[in-house]
C-alpha atoms as a PDB file:
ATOM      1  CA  UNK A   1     137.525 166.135  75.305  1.00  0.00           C
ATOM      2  CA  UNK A   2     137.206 169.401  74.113  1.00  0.00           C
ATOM      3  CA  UNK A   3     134.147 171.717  74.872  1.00  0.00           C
ATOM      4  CA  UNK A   4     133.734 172.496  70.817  1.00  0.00           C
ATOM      5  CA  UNK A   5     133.920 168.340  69.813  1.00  0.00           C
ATOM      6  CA  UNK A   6     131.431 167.548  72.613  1.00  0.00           C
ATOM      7  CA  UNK A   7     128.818 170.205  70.829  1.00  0.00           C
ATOM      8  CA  UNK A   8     129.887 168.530  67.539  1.00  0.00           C
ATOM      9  CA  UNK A   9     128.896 165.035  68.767  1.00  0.00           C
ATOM     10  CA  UNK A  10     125.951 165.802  70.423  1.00  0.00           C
ATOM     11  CA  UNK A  11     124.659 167.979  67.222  1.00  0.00           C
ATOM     12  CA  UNK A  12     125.345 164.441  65.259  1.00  0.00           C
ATOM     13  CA  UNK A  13     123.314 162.900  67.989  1.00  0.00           C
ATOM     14  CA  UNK A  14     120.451 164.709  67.588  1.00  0.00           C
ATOM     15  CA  UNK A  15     120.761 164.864  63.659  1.00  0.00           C
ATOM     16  CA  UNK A  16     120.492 160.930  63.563  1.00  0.00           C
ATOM     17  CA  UNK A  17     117.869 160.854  66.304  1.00  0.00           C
ATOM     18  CA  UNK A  18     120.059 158.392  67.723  1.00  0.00           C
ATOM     19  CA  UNK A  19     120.657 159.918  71.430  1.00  0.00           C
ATOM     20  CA  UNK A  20     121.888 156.255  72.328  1.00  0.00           C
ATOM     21  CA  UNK A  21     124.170 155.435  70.009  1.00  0.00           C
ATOM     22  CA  UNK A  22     127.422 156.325  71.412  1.00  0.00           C
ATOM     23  CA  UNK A  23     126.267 153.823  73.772  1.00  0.00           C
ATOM     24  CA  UNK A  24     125.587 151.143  71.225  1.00  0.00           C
ATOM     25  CA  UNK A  25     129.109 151.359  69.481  1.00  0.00           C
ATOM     26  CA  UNK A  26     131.141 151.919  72.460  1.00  0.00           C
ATOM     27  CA  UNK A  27     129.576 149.480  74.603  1.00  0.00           C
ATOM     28  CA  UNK A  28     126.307 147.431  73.550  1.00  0.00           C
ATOM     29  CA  UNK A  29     128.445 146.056  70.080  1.00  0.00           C
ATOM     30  CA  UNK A  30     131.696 144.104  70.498  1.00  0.00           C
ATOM     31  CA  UNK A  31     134.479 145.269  69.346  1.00  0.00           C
ATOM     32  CA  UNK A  32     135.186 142.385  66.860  1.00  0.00           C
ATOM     33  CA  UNK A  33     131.699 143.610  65.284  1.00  0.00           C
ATOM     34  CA  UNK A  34     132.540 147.380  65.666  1.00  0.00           C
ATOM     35  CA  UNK A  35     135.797 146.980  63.265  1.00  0.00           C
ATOM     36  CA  UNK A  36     133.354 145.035  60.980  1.00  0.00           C
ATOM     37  CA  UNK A  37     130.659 147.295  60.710  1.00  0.00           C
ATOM     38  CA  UNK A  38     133.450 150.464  60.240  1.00  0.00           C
ATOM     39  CA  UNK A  39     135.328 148.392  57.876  1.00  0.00           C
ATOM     40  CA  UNK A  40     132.009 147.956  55.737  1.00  0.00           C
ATOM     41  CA  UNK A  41     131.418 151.673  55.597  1.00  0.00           C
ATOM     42  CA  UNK A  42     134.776 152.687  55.055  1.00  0.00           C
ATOM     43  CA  UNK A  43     134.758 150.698  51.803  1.00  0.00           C
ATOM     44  CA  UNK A  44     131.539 151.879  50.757  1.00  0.00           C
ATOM     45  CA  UNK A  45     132.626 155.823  51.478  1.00  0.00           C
ATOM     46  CA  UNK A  46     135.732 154.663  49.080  1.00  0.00           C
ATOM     47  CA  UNK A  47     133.359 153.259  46.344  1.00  0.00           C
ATOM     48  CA  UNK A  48     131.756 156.565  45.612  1.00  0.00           C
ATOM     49  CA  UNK A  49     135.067 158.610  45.688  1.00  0.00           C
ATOM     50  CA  UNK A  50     136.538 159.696  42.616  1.00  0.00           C
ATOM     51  CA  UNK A  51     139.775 160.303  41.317  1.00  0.00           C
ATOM     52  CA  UNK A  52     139.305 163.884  41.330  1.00  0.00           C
ATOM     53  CA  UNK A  53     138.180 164.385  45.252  1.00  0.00           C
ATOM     54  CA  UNK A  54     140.724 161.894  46.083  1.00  0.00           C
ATOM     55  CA  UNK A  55     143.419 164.352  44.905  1.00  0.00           C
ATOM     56  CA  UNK A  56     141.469 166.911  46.799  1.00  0.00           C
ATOM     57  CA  UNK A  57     141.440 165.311  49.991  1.00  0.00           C
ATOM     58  CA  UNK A  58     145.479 164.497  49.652  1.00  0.00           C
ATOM     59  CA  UNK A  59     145.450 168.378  49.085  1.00  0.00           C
ATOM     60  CA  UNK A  60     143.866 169.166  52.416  1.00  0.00           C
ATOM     61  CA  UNK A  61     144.533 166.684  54.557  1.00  0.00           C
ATOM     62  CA  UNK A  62     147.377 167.885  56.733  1.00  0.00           C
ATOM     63  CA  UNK A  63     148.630 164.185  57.872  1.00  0.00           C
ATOM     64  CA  UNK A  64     149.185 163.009  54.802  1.00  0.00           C
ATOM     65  CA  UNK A  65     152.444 165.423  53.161  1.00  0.00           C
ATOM     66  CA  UNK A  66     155.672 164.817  52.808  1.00  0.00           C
ATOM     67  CA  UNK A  67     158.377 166.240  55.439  1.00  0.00           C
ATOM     68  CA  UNK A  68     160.599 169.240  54.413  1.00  0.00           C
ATOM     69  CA  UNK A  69     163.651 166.900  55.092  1.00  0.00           C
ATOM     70  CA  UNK A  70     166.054 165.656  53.116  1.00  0.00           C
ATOM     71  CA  UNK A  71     165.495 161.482  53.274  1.00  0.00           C
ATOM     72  CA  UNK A  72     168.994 160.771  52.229  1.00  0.00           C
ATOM     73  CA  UNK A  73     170.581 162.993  55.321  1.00  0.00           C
ATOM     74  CA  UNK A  74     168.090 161.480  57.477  1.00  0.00           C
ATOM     75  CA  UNK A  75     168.559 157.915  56.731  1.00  0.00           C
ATOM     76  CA  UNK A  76     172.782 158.586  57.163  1.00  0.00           C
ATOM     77  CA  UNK A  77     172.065 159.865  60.514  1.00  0.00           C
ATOM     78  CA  UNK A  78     169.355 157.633  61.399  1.00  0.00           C
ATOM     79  CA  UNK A  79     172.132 154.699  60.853  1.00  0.00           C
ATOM     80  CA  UNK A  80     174.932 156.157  62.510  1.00  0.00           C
ATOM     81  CA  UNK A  81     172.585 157.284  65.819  1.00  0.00           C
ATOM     82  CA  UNK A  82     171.511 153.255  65.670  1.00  0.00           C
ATOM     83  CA  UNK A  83     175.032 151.721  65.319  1.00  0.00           C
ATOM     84  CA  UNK A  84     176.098 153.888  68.250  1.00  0.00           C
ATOM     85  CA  UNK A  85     173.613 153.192  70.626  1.00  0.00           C
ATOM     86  CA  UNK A  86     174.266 149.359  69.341  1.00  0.00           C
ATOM     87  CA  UNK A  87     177.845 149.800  70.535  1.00  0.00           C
ATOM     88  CA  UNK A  88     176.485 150.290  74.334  1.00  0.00           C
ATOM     89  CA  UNK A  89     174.134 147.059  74.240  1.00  0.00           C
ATOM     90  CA  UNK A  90     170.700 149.052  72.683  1.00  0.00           C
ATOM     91  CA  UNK A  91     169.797 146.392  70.139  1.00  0.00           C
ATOM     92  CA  UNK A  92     168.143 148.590  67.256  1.00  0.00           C
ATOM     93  CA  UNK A  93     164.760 146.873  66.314  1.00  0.00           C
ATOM     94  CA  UNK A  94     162.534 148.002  63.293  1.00  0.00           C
ATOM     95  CA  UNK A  95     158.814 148.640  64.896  1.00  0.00           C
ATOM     96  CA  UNK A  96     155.812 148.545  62.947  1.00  0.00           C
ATOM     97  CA  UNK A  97     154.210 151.554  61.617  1.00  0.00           C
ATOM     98  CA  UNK A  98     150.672 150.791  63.568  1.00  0.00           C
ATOM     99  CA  UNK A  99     150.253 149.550  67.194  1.00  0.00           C
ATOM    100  CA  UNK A 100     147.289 148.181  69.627  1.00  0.00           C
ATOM    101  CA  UNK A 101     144.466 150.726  69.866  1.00  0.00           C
ATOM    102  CA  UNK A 102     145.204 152.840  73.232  1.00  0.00           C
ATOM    103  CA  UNK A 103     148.416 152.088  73.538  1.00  0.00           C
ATOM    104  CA  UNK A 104     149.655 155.484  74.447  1.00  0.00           C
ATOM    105  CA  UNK A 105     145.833 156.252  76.702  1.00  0.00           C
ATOM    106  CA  UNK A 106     145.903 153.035  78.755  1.00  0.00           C
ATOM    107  CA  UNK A 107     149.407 152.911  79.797  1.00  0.00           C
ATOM    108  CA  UNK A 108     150.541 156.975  79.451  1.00  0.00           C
ATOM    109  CA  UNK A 109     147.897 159.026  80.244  1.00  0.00           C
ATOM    110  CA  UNK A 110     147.209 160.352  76.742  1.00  0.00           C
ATOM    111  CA  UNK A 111     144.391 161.185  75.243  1.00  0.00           C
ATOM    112  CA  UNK A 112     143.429 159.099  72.856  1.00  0.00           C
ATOM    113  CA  UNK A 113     141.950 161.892  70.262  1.00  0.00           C
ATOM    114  CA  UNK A 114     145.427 162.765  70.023  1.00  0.00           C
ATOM    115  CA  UNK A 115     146.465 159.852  68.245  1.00  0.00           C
ATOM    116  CA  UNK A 116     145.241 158.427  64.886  1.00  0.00           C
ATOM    117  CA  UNK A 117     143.188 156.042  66.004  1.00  0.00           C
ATOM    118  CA  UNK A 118     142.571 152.553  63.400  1.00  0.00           C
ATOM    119  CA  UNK A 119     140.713 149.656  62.540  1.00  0.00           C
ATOM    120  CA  UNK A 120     141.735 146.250  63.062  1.00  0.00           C
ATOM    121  CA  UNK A 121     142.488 147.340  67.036  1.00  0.00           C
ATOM    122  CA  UNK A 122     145.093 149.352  65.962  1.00  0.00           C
ATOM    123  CA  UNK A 123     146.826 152.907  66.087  1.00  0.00           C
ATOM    124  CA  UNK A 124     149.305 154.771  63.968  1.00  0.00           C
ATOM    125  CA  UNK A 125     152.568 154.937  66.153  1.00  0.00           C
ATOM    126  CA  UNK A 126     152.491 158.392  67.781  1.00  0.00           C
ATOM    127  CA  UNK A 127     154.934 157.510  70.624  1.00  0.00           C
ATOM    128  CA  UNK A 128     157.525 154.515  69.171  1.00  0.00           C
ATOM    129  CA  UNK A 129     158.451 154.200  73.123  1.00  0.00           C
ATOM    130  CA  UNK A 130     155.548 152.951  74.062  1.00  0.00           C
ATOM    131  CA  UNK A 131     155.631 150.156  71.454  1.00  0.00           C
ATOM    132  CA  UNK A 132     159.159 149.132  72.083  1.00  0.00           C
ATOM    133  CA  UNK A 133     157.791 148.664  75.906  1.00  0.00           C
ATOM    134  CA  UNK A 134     154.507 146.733  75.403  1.00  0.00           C
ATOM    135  CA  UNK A 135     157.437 144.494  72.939  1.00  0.00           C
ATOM    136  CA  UNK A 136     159.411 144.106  75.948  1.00  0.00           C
ATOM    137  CA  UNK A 137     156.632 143.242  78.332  1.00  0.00           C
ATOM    138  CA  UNK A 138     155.535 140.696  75.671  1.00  0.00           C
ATOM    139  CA  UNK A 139     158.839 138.631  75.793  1.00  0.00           C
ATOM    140  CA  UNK A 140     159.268 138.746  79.390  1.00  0.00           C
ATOM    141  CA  UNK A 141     155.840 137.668  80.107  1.00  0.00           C
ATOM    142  CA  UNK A 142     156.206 134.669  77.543  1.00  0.00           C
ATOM    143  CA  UNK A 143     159.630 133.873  78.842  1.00  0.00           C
ATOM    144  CA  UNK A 144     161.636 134.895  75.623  1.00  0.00           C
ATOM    145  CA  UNK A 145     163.516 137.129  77.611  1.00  0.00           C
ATOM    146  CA  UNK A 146     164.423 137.835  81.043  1.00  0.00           C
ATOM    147  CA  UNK A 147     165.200 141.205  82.448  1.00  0.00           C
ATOM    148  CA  UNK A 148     166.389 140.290  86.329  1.00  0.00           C
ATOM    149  CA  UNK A 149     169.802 139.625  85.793  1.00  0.00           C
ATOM    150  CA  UNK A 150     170.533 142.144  83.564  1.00  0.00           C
ATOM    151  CA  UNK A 151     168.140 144.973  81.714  1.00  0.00           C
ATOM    152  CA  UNK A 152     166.854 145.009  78.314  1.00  0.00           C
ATOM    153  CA  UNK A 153     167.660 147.310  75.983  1.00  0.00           C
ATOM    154  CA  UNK A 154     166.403 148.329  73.130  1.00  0.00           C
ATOM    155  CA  UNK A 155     166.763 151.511  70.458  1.00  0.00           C
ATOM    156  CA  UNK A 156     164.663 152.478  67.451  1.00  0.00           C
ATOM    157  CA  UNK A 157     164.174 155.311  64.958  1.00  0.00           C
ATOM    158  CA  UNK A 158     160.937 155.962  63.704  1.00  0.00           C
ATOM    159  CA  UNK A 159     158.779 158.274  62.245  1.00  0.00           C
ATOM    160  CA  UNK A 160     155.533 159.462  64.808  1.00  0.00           C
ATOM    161  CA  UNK A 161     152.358 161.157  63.889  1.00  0.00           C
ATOM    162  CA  UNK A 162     150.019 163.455  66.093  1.00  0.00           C
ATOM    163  CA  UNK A 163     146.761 164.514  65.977  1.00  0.00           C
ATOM    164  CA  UNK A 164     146.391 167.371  68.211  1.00  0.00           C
ATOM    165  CA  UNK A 165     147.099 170.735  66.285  1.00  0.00           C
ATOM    166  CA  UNK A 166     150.192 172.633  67.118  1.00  0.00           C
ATOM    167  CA  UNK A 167     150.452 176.150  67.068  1.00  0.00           C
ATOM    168  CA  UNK A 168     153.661 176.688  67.831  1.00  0.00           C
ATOM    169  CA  UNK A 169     155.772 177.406  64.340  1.00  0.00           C
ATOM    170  CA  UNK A 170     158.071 174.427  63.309  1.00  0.00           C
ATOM    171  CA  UNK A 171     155.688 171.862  64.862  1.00  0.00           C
ATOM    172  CA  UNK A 172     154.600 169.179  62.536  1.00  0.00           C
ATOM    173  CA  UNK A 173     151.806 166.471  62.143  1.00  0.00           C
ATOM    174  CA  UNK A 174     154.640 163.778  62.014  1.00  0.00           C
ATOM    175  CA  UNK A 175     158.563 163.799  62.884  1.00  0.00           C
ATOM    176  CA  UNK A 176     161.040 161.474  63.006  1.00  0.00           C
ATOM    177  CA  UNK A 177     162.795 160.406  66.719  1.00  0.00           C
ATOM    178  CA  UNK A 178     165.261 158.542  67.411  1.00  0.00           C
ATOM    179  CA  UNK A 179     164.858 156.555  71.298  1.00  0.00           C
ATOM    180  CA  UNK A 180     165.833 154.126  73.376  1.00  0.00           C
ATOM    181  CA  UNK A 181     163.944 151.917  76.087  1.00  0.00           C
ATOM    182  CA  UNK A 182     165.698 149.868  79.144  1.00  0.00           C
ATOM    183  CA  UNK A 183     163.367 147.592  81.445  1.00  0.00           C
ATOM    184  CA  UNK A 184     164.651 145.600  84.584  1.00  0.00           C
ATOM    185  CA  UNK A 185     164.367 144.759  87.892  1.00  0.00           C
ATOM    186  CA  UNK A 186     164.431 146.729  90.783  1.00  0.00           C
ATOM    187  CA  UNK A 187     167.236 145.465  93.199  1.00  0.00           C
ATOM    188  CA  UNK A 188     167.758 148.375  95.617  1.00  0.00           C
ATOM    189  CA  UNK A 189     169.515 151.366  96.170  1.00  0.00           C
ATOM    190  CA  UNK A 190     168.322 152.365  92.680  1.00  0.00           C
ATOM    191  CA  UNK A 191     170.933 150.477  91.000  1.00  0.00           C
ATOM    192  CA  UNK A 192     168.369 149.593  88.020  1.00  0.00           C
ATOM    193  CA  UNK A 193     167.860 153.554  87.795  1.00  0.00           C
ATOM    194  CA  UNK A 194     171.605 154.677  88.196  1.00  0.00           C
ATOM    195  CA  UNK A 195     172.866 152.561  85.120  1.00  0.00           C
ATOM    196  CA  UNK A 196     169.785 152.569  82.956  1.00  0.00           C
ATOM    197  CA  UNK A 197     170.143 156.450  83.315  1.00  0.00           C
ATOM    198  CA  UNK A 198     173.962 156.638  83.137  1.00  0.00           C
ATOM    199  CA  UNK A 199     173.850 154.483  80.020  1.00  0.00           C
ATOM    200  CA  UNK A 200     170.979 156.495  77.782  1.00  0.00           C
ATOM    201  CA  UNK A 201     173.005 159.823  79.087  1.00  0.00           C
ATOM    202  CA  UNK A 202     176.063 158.347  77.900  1.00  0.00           C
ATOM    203  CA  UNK A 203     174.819 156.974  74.820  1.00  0.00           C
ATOM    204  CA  UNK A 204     172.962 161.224  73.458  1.00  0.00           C
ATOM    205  CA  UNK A 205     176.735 161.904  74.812  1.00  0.00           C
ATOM    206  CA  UNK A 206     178.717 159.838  72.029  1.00  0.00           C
ATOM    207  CA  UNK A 207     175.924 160.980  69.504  1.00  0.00           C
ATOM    208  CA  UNK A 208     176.018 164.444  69.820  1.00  0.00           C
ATOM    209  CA  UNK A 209     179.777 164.529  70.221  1.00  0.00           C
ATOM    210  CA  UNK A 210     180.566 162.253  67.172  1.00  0.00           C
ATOM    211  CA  UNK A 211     177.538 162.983  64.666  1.00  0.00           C
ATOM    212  CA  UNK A 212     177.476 166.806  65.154  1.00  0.00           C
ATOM    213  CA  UNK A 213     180.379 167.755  67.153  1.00  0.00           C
ATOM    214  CA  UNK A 214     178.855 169.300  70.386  1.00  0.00           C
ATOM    215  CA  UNK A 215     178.489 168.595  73.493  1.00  0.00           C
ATOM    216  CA  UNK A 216     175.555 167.556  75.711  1.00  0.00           C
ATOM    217  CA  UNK A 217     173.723 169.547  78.618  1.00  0.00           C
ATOM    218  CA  UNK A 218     171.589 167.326  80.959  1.00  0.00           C
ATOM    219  CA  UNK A 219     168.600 169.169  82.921  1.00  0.00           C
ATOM    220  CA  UNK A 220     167.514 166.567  85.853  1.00  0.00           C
ATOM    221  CA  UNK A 221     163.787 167.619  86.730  1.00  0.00           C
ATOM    222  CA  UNK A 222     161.904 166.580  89.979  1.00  0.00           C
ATOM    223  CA  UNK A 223     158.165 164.210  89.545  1.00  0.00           C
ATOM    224  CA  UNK A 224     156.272 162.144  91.371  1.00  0.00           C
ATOM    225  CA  UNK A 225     156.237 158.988  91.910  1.00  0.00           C
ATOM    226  CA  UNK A 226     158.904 157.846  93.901  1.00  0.00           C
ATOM    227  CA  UNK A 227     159.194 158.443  98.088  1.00  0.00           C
ATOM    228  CA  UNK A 228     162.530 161.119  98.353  1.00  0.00           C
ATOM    229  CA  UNK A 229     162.401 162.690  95.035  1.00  0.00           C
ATOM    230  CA  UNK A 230     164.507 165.527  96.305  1.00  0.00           C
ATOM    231  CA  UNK A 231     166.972 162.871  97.573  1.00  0.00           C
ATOM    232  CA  UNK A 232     166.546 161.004  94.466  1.00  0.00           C
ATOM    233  CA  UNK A 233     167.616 163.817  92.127  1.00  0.00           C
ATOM    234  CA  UNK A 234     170.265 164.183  93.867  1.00  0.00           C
ATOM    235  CA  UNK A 235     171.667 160.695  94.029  1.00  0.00           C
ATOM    236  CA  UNK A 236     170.792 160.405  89.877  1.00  0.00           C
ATOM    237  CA  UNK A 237     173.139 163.456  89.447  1.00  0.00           C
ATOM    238  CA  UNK A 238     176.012 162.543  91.664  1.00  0.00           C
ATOM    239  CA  UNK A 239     175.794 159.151  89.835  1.00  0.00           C
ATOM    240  CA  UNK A 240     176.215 160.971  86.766  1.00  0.00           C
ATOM    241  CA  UNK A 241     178.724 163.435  87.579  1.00  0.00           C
ATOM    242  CA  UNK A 242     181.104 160.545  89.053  1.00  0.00           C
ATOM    243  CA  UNK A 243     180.294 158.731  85.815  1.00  0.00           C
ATOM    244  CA  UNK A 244     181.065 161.287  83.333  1.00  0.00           C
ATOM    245  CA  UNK A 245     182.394 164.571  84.858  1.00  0.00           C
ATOM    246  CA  UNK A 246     182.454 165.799  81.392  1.00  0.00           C
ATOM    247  CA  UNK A 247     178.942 166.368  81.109  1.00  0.00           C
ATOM    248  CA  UNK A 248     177.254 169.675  82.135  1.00  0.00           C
ATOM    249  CA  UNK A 249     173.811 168.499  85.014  1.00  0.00           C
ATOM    250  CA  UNK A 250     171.693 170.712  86.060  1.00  0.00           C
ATOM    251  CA  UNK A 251     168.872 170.203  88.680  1.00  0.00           C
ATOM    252  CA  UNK A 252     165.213 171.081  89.426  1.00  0.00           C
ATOM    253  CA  UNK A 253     164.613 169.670  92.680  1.00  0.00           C
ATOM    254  CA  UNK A 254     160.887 171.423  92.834  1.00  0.00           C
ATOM    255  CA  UNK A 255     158.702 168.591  92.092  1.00  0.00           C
ATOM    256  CA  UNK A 256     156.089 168.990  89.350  1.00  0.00           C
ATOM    257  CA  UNK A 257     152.563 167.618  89.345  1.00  0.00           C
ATOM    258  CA  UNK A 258     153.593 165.106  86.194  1.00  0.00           C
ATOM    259  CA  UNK A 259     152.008 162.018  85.802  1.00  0.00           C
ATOM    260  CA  UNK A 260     153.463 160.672  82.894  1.00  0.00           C
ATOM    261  CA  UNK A 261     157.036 160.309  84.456  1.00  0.00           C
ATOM    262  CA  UNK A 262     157.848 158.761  87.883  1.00  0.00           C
ATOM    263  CA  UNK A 263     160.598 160.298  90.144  1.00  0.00           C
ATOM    264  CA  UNK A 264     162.795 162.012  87.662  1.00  0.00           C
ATOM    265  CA  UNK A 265     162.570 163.407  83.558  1.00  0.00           C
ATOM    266  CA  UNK A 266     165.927 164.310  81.720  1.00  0.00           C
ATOM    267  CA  UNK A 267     166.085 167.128  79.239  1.00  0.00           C
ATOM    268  CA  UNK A 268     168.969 166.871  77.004  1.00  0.00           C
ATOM    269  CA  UNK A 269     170.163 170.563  75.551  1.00  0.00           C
ATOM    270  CA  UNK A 270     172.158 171.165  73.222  1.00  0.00           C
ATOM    271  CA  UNK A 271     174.071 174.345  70.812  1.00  0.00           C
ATOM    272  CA  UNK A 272     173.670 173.552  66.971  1.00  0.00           C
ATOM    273  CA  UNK A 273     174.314 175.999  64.658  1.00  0.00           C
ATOM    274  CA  UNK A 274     174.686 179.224  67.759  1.00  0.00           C
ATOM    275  CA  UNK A 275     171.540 178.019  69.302  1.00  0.00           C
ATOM    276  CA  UNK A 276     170.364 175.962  72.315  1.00  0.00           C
ATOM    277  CA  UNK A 277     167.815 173.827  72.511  1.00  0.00           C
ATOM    278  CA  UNK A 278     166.130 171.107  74.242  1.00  0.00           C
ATOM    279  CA  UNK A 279     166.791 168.709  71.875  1.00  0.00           C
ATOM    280  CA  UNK A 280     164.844 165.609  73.348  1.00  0.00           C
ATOM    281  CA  UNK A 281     164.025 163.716  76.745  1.00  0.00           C
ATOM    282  CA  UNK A 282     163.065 161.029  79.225  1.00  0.00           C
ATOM    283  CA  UNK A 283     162.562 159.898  82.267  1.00  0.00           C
ATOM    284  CA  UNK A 284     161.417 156.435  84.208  1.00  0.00           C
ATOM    285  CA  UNK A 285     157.812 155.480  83.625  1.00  0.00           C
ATOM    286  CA  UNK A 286     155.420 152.913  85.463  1.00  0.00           C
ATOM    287  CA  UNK A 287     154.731 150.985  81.849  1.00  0.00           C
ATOM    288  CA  UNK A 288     155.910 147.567  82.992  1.00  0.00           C
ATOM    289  CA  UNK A 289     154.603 147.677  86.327  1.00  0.00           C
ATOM    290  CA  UNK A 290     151.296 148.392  84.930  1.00  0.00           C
ATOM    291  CA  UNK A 291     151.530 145.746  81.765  1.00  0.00           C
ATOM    292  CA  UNK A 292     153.099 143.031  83.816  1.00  0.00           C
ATOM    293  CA  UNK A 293     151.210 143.674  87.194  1.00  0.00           C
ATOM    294  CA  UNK A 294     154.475 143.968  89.070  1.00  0.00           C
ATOM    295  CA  UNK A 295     155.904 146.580  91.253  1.00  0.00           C
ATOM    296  CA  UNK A 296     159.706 145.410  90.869  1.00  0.00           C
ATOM    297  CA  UNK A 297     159.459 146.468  86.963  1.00  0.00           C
ATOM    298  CA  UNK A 298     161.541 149.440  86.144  1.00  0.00           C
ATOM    299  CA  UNK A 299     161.603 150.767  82.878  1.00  0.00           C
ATOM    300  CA  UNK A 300     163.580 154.314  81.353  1.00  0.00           C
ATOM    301  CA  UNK A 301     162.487 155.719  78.254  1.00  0.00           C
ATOM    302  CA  UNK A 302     164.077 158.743  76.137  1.00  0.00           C
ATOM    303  CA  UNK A 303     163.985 160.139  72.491  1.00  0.00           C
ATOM    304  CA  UNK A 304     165.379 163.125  70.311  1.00  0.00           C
ATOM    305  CA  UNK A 305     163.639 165.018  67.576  1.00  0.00           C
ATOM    306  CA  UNK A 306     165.950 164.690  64.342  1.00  0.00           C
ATOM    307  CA  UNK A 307     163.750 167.136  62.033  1.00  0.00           C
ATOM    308  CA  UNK A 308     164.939 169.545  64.748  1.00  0.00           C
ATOM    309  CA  UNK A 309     168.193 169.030  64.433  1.00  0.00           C
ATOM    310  CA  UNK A 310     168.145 169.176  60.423  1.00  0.00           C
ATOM    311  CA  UNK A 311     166.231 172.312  60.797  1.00  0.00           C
ATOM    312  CA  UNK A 312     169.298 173.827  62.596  1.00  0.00           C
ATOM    313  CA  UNK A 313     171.752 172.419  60.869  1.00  0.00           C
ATOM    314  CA  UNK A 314     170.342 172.715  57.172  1.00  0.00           C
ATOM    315  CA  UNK A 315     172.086 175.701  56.600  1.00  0.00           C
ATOM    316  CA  UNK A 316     175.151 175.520  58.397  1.00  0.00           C
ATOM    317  CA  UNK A 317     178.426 174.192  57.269  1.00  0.00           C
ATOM    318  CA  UNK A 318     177.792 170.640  59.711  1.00  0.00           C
ATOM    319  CA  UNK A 319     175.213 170.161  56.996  1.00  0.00           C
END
């Protein structure tokens, strides 16, 4: 939490008089009666707003305006990215727009004030990969669907919303991504992680080529998480290079204190428009292990930014 939001709270503390209460609504009240109680003032904060400071709030709130993309471009690539990835076995599903409360904090080591947090246990989606995994889990723990034999796959597009404020120029409260999810089993020799990751790399590959005519760099970057991850770089990128030669790797061996991805993260660069960029990546995550409570779960998770690419490409002739 930041040092300026812990002054805030503890100057509402001492406003109210209430030094407890933080205490009382994050753990003395359930949360059943929490969402009741906040749904209750909520309405009654609505009751007394007029038309006029409604139109006022829509004016400042930052969350809440339109994207400067065009929605017809978007929704042609948005179908074209989807009925690729379909063609290599990533069934395209349509997520909701809200999912459990702390579903990005529990599993993925995110703060939670960096999400738009809900009522009704919920969360707007900030992270559509982390959905499309606790989905997964869900089936496989109820039996619908099995991942041992063979992985699941699964690809959305969908538009994500942050709450942190960026300062960087071009970064915006809520973007659209396109990404794909595989869970399985682990069976040895990192056969789970050699196709999963040949298969998302090969998938970006089609895209990029076919959709916007370029090719595809792949930057292979060193974590945590798994015993060799030297060794294991290096076997990921072999795998890859025997797969499809055609495709530039690069590798960071140097192993980074990252805690979000285990053993490897994949940046995918790419030239639009006379400029490179790091267009979107990915990387294997614990997710399922930790959902499931099993240490054979492997899952791979990836995504690319497609207001990024329309910003480069707006003004060019592959517009």
């Amino acid at each position: 939490m930041e040092m300026s939001d812990m002054k805030a709270i503890q100057r509402i503390l001492n406003e109210m008089g209430i030094k407890n209460l933080l205490e009382i609504l994050g753990e003395d009240i359930s949360f059943s009666d929490l969402n009741t109680l906040l749904l209750e003032v909520l309405r009654t904060r609505t009751n007394d707003l007029t038309p006029g400071e409604l139109l006022k709030k829509y004016s400042m709130n930052r969350f809440v305006h339109p994207a400067e993309i065009d929605p017809i471009w978007l929704k042609q690539v948005e179908v074209e990215l989807l009925k690729i990835a379909r063609s290599s076995l990533f069934t395209p599903i349509q997520i909701s727009p809200v999912s459990p409360l702390g579903s990005c904090s529990v599993i993925a080591t995110a703060d939670q004030n960096k999400v738009i947090s809900a009522l009704r246990g919920t969360e707007v989606v900030s992270d559509a990969t982390n959905l499309l995994a606790l989905h997964i889990c869900d089936l496989v723990k109820k039996g619908s669907i099995k991942n041992d034999s063979d992985s699941i796959r699964f690809s959305t597009s969908h538009r994500h919303i942050r709450a942190q404020k960026f300062e960087k120029p071009g970064l915006v409260p809520h973007f659209h991504i396109f990404c794909m999810v595989t869970s399985g089993r682990d069976k040895g020799s990192y056969s789970f992680e050699k196709q999963a990751l040949f298969e998302h790399i090969d998938v970006y590959r089609k895209m990029f080529k076919s959709v916007f005519s370029t090719d595809i760099t792949v930057k292979l970057n060193a974590s945590g998480g798994y015993t060799d991850s030297k060794g294991f770089i290096q076997r990921m990128g072999d795998h890859i290079h025997e797969k499809l030669p055609g495709v530039r790797i690069l590798k960071n061996l140097e192993e980074r204190d990252n805690l979000y991805y285990q053993g490897l993260q994949y940046s995918i660069i790419v030239k639009l428009n006379g400029q490179e960029i790091h267009i979107g990546d990915g990387g294997f995550v614990d997710w399922s292990q930790k959902l499931l409570a099993n240490r054979k779960e492997r899952m791979l998770i990836s995504g690319i930014g497609l207001d990024r690419i329309y910003d480069l490409l707006k003004n060019s002739d592959a517009y």
